[in-house]
PDB file of N, CA and C in Angstrom:
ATOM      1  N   UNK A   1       0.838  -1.182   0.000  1.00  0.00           N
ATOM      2  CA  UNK A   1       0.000   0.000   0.000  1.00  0.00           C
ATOM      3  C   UNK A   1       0.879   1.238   0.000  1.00  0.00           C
ATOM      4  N   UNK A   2       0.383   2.685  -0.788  1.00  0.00           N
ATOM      5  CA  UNK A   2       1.560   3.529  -0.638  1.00  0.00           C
ATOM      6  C   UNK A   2       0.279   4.921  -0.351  1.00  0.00           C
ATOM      7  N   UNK A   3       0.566   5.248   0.429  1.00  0.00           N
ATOM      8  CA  UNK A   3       1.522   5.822   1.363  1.00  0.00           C
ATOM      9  C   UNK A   3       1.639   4.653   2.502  1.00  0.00           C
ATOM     10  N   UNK A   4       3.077   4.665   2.819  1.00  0.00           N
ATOM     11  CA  UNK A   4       3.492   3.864   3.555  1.00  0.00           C
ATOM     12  C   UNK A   4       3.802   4.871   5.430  1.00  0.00           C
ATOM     13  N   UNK A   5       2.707   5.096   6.603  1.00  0.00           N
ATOM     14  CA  UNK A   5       3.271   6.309   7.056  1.00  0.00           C
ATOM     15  C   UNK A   5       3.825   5.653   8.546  1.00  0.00           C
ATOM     16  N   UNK A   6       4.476   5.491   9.181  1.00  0.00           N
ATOM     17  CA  UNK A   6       5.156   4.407  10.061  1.00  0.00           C
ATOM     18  C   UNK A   6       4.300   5.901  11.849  1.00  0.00           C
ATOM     19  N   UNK A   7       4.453   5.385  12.588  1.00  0.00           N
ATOM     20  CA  UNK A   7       3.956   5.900  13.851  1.00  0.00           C
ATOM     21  C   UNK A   7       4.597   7.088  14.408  1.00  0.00           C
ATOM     22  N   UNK A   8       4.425   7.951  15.383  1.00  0.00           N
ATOM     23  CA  UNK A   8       5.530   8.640  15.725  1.00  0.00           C
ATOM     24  C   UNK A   8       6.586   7.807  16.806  1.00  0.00           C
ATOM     25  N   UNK A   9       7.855   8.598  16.810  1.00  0.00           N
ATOM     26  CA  UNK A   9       9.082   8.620  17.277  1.00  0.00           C
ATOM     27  C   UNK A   9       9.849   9.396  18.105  1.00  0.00           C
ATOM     28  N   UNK A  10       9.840   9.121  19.510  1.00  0.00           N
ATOM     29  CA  UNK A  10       9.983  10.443  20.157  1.00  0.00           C
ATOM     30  C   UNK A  10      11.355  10.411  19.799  1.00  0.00           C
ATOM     31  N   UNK A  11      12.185  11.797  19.953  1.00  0.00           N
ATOM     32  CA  UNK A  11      13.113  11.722  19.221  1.00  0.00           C
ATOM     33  C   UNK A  11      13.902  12.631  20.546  1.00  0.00           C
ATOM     34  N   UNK A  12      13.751  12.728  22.038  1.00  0.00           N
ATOM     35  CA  UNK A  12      14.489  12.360  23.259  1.00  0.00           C
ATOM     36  C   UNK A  12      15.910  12.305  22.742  1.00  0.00           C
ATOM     37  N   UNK A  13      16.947  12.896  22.390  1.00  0.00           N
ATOM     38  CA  UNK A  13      18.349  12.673  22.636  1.00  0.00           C
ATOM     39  C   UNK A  13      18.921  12.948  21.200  1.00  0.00           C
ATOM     40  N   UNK A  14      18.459  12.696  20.264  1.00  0.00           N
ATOM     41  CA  UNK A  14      18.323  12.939  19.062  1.00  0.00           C
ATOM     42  C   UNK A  14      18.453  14.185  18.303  1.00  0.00           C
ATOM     43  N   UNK A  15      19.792  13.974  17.436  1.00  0.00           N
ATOM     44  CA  UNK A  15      19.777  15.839  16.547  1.00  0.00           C
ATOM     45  C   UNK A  15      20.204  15.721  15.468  1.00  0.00           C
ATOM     46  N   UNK A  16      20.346  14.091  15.014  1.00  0.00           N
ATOM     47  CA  UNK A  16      20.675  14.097  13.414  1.00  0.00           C
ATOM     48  C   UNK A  16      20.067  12.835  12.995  1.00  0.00           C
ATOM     49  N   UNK A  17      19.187  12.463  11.933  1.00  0.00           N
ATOM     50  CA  UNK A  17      18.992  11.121  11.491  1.00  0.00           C
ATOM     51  C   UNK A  17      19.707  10.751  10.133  1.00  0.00           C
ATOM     52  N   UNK A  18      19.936  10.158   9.931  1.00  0.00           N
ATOM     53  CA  UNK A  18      20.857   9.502   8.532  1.00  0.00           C
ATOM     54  C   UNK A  18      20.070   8.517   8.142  1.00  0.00           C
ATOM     55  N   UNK A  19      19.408   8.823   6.883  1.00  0.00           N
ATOM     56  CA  UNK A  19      18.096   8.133   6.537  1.00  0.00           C
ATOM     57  C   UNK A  19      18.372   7.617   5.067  1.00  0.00           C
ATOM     58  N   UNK A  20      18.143   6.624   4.427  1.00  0.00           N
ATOM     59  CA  UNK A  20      18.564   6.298   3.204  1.00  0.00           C
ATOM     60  C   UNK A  20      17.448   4.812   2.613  1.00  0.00           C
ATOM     61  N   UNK A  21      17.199   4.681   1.688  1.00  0.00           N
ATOM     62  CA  UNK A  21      16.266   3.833   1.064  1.00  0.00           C
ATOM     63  C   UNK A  21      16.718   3.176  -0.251  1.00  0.00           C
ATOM     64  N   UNK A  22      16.065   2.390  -0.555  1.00  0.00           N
ATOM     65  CA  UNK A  22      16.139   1.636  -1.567  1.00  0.00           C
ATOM     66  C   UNK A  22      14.821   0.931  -2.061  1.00  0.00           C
ATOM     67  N   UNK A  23      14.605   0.999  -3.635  1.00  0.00           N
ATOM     68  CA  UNK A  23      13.242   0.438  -4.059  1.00  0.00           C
ATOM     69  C   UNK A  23      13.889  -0.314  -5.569  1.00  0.00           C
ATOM     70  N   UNK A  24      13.014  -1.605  -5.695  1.00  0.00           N
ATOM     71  CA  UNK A  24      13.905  -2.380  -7.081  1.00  0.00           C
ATOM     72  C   UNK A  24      12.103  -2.788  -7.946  1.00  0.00           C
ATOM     73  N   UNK A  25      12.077  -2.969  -9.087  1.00  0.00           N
ATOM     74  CA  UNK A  25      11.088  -2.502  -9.728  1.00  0.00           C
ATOM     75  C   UNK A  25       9.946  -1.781  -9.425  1.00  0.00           C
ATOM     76  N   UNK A  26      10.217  -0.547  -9.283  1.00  0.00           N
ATOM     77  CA  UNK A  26       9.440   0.534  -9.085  1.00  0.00           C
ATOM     78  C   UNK A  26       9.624   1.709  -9.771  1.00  0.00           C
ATOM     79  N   UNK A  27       8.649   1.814 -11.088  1.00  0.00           N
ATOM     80  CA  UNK A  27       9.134   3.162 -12.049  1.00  0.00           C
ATOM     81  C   UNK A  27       8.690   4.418 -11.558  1.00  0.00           C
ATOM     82  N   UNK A  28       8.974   5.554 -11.755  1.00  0.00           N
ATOM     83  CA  UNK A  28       8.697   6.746 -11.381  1.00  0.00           C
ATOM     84  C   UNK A  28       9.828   7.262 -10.099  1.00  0.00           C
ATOM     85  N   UNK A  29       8.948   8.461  -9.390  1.00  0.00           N
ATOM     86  CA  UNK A  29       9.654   9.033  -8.316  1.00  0.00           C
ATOM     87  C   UNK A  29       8.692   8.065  -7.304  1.00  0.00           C
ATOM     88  N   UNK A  30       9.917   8.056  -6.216  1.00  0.00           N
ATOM     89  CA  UNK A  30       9.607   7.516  -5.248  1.00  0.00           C
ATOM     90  C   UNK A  30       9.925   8.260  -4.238  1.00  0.00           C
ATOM     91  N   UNK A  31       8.958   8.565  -3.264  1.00  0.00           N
ATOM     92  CA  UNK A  31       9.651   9.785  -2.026  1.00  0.00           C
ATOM     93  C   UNK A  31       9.747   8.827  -0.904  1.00  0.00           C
ATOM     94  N   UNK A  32      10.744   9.523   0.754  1.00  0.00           N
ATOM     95  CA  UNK A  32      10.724   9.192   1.540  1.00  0.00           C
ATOM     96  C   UNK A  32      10.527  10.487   2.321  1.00  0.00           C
ATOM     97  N   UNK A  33       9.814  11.227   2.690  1.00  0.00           N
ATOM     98  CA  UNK A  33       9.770  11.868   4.022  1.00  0.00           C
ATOM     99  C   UNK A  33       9.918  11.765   5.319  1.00  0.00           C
ATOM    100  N   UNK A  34      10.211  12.718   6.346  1.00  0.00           N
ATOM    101  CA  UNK A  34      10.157  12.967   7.491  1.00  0.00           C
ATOM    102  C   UNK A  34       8.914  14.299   7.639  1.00  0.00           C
ATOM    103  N   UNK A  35       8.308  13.419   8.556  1.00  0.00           N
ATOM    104  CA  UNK A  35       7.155  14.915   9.354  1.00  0.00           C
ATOM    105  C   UNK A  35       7.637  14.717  10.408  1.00  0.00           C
ATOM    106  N   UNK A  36       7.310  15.929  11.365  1.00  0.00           N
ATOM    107  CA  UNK A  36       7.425  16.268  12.484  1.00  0.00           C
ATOM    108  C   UNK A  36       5.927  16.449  13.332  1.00  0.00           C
ATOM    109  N   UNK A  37       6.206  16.673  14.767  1.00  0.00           N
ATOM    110  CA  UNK A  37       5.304  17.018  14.880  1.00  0.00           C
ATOM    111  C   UNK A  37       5.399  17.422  16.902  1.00  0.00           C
ATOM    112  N   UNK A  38       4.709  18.455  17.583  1.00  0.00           N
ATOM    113  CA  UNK A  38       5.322  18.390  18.515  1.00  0.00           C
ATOM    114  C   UNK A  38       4.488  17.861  19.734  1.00  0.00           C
ATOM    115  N   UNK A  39       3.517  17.135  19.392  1.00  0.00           N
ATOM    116  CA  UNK A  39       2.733  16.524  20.796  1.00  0.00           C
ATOM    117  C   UNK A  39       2.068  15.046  20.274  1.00  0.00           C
ATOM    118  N   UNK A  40       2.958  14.860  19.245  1.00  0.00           N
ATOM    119  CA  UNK A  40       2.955  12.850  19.021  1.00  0.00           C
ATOM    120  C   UNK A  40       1.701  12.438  18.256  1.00  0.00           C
ATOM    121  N   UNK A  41       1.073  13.706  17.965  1.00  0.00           N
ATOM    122  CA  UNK A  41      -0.072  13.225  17.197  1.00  0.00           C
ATOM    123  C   UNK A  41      -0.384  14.301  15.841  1.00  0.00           C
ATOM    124  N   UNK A  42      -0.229  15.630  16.586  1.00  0.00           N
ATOM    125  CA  UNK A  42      -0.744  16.431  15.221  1.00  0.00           C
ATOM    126  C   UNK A  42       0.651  16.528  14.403  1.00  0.00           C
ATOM    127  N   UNK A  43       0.426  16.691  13.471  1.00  0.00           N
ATOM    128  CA  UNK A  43       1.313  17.211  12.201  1.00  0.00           C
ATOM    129  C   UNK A  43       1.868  18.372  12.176  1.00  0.00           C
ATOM    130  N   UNK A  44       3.203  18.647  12.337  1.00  0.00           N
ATOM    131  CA  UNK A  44       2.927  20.123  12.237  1.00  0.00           C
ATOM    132  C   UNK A  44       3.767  20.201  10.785  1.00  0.00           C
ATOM    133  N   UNK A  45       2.955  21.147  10.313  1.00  0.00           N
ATOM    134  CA  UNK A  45       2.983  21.276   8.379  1.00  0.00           C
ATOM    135  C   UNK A  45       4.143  22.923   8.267  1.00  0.00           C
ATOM    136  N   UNK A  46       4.170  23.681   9.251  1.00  0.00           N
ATOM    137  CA  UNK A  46       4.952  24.981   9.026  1.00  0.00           C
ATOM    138  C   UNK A  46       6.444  24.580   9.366  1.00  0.00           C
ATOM    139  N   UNK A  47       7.032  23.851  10.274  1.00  0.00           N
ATOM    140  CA  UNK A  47       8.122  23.557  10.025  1.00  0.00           C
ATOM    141  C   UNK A  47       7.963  22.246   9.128  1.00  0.00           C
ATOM    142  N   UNK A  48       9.657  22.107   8.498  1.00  0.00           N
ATOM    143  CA  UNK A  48       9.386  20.835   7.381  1.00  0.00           C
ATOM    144  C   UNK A  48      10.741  20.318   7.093  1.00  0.00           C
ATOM    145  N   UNK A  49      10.937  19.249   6.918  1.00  0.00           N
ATOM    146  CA  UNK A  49      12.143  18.701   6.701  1.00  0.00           C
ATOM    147  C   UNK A  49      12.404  18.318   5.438  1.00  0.00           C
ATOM    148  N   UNK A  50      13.391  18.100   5.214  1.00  0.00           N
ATOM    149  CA  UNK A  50      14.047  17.959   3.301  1.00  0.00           C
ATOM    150  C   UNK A  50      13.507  16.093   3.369  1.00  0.00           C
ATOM    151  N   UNK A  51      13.283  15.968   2.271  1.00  0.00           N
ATOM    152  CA  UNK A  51      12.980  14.561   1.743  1.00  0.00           C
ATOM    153  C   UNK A  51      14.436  13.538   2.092  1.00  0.00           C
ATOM    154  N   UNK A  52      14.220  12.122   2.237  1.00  0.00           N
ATOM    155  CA  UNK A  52      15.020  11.384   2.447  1.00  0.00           C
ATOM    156  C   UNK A  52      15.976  11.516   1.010  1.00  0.00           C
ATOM    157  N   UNK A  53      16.808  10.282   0.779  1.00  0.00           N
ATOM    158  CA  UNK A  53      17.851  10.186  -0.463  1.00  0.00           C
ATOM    159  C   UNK A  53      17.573   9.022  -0.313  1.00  0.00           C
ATOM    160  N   UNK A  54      17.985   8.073  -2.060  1.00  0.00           N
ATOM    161  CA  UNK A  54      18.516   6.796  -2.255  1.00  0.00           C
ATOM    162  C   UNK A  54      20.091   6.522  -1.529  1.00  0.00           C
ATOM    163  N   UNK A  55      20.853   7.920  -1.715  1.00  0.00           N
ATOM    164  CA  UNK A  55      21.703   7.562  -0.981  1.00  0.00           C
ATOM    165  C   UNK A  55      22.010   8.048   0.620  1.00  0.00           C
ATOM    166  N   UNK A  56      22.230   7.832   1.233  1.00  0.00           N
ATOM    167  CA  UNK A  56      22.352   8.409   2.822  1.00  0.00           C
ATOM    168  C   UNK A  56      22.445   9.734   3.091  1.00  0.00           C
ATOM    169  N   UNK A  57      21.712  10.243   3.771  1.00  0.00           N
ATOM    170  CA  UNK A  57      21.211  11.821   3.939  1.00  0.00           C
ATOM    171  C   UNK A  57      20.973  12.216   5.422  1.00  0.00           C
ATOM    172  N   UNK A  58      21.959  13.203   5.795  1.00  0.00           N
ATOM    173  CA  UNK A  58      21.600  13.647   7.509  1.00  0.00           C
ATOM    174  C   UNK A  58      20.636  14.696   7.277  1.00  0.00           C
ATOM    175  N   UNK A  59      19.228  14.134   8.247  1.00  0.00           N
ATOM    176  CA  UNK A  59      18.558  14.960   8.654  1.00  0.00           C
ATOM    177  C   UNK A  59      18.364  16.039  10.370  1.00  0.00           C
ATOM    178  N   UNK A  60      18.580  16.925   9.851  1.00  0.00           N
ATOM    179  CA  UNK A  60      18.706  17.322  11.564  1.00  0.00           C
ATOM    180  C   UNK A  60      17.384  17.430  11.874  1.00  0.00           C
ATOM    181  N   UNK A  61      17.449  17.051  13.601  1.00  0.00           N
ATOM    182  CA  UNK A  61      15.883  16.852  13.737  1.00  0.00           C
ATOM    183  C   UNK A  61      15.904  18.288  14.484  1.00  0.00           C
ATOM    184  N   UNK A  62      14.128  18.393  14.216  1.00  0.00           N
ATOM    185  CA  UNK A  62      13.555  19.744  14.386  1.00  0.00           C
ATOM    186  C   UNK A  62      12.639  20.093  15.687  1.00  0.00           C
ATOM    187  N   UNK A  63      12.076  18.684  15.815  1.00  0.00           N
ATOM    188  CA  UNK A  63      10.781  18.493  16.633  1.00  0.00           C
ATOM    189  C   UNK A  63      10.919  17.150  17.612  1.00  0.00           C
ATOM    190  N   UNK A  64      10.347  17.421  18.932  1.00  0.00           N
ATOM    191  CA  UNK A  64       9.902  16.477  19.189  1.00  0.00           C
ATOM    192  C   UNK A  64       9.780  15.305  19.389  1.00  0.00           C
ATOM    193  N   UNK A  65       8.795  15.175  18.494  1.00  0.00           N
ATOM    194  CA  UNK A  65       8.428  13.506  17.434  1.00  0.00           C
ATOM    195  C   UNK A  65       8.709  13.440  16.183  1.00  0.00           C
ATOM    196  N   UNK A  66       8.537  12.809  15.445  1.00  0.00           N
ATOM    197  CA  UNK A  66       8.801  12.278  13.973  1.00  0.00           C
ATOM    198  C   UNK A  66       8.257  11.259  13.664  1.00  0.00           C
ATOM    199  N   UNK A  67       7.363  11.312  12.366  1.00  0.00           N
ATOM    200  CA  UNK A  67       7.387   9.902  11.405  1.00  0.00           C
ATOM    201  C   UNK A  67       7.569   9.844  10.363  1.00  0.00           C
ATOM    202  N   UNK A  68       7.798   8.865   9.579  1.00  0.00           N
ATOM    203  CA  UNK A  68       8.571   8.699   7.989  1.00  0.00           C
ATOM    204  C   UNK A  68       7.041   8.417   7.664  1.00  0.00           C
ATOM    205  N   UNK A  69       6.882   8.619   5.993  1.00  0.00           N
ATOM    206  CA  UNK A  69       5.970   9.021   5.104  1.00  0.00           C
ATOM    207  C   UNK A  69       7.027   8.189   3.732  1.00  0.00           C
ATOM    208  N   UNK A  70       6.521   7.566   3.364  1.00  0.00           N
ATOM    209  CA  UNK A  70       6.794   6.698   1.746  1.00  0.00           C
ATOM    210  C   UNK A  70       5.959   6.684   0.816  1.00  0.00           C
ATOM    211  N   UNK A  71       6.500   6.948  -0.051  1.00  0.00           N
ATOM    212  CA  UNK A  71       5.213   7.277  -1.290  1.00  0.00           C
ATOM    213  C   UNK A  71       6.090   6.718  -2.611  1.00  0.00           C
ATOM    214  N   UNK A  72       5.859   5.306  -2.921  1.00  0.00           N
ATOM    215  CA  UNK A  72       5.994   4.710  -3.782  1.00  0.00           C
ATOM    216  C   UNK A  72       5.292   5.068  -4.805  1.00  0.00           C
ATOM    217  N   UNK A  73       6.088   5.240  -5.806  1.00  0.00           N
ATOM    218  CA  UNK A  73       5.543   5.584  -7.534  1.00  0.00           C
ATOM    219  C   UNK A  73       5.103   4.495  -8.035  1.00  0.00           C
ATOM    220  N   UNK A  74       5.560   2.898  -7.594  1.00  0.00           N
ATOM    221  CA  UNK A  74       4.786   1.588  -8.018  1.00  0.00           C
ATOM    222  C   UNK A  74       4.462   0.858  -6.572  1.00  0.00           C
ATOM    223  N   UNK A  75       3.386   1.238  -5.714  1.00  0.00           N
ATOM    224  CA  UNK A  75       2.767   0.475  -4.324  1.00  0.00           C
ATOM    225  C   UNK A  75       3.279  -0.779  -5.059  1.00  0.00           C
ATOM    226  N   UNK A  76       4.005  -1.251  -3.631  1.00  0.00           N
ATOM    227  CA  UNK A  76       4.288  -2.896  -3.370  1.00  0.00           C
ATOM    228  C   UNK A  76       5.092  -3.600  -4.608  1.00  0.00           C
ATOM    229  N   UNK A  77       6.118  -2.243  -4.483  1.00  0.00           N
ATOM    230  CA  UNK A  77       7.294  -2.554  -5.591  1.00  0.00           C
ATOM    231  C   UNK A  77       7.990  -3.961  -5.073  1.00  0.00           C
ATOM    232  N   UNK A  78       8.450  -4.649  -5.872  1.00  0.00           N
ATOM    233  CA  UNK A  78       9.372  -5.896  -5.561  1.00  0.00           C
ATOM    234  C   UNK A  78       9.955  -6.062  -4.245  1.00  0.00           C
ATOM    235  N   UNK A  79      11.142  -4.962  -3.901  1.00  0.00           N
ATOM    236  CA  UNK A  79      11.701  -4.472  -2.500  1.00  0.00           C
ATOM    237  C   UNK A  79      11.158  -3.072  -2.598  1.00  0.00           C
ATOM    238  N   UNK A  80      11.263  -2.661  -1.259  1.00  0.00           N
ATOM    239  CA  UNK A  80      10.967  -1.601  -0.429  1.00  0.00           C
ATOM    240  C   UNK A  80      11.753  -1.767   0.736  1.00  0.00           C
ATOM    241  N   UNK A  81      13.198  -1.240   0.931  1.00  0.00           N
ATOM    242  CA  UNK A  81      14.211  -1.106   2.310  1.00  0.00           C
ATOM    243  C   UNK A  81      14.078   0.230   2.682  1.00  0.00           C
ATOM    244  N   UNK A  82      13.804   0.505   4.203  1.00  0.00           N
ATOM    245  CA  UNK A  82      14.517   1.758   4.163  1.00  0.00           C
ATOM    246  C   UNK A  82      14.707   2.027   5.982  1.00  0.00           C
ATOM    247  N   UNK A  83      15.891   2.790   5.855  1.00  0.00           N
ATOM    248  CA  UNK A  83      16.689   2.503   6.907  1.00  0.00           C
ATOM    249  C   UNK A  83      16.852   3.836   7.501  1.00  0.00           C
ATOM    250  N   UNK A  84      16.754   4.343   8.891  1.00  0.00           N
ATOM    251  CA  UNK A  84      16.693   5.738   9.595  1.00  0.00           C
ATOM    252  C   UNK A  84      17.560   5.398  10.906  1.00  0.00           C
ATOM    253  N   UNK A  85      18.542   6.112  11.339  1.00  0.00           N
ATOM    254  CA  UNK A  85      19.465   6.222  12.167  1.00  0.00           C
ATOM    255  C   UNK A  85      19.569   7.279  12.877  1.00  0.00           C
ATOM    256  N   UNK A  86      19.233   7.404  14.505  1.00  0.00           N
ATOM    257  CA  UNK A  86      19.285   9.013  14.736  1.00  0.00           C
ATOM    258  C   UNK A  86      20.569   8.495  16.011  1.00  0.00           C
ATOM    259  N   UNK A  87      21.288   9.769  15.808  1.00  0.00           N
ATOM    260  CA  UNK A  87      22.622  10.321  16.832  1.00  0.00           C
ATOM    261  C   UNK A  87      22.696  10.908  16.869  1.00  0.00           C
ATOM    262  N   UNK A  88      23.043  11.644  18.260  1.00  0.00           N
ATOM    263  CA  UNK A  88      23.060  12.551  19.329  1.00  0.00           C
ATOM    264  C   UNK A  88      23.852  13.513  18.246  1.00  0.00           C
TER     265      UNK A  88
END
């Protein structure tokens, strides 16, 4: 299914994520986002973070919480990996 949107993440200790993905027959753009948000449930849409990469990308965190957002250009492409790392 795409949008793929994973839960929030309190993000307690946290000031950089290194986020990176991979998708194998899947044509088009494929996004990975980060939302934020600062009380674990609402969205907050005025601050905003840069889109993930195929290749490894530090995100500094902004907020809070966090959840990743996937938006496959072919839902339930062959593979779908994707990997988020946060350090202090």
């Amino acid at each position: 299914l795409s949008p793929i949107v994973s839960g929030w993440f309190d993000t307690t200790g946290y000031t950089n994520l290194l986020v990176s993905y991979v998708f194998t027959n899947s044509t088009g753009t494929t996004t990975l986002t980060v939302e934020g948000s600062f009380d674990g449930s609402t969205q907050e849409t005025d601050i905003t973070y840069a889109a993930g990469a195929a290749t490894p990308a530090t995100v500094q965190v902004l907020t809070p919480y966090i959840r990743f957002r996937l938006v496959q250009a072919t839902a339930d492409a062959t593979r779908t990996k994707a990997c988020a790392q946060a350090r202090a």
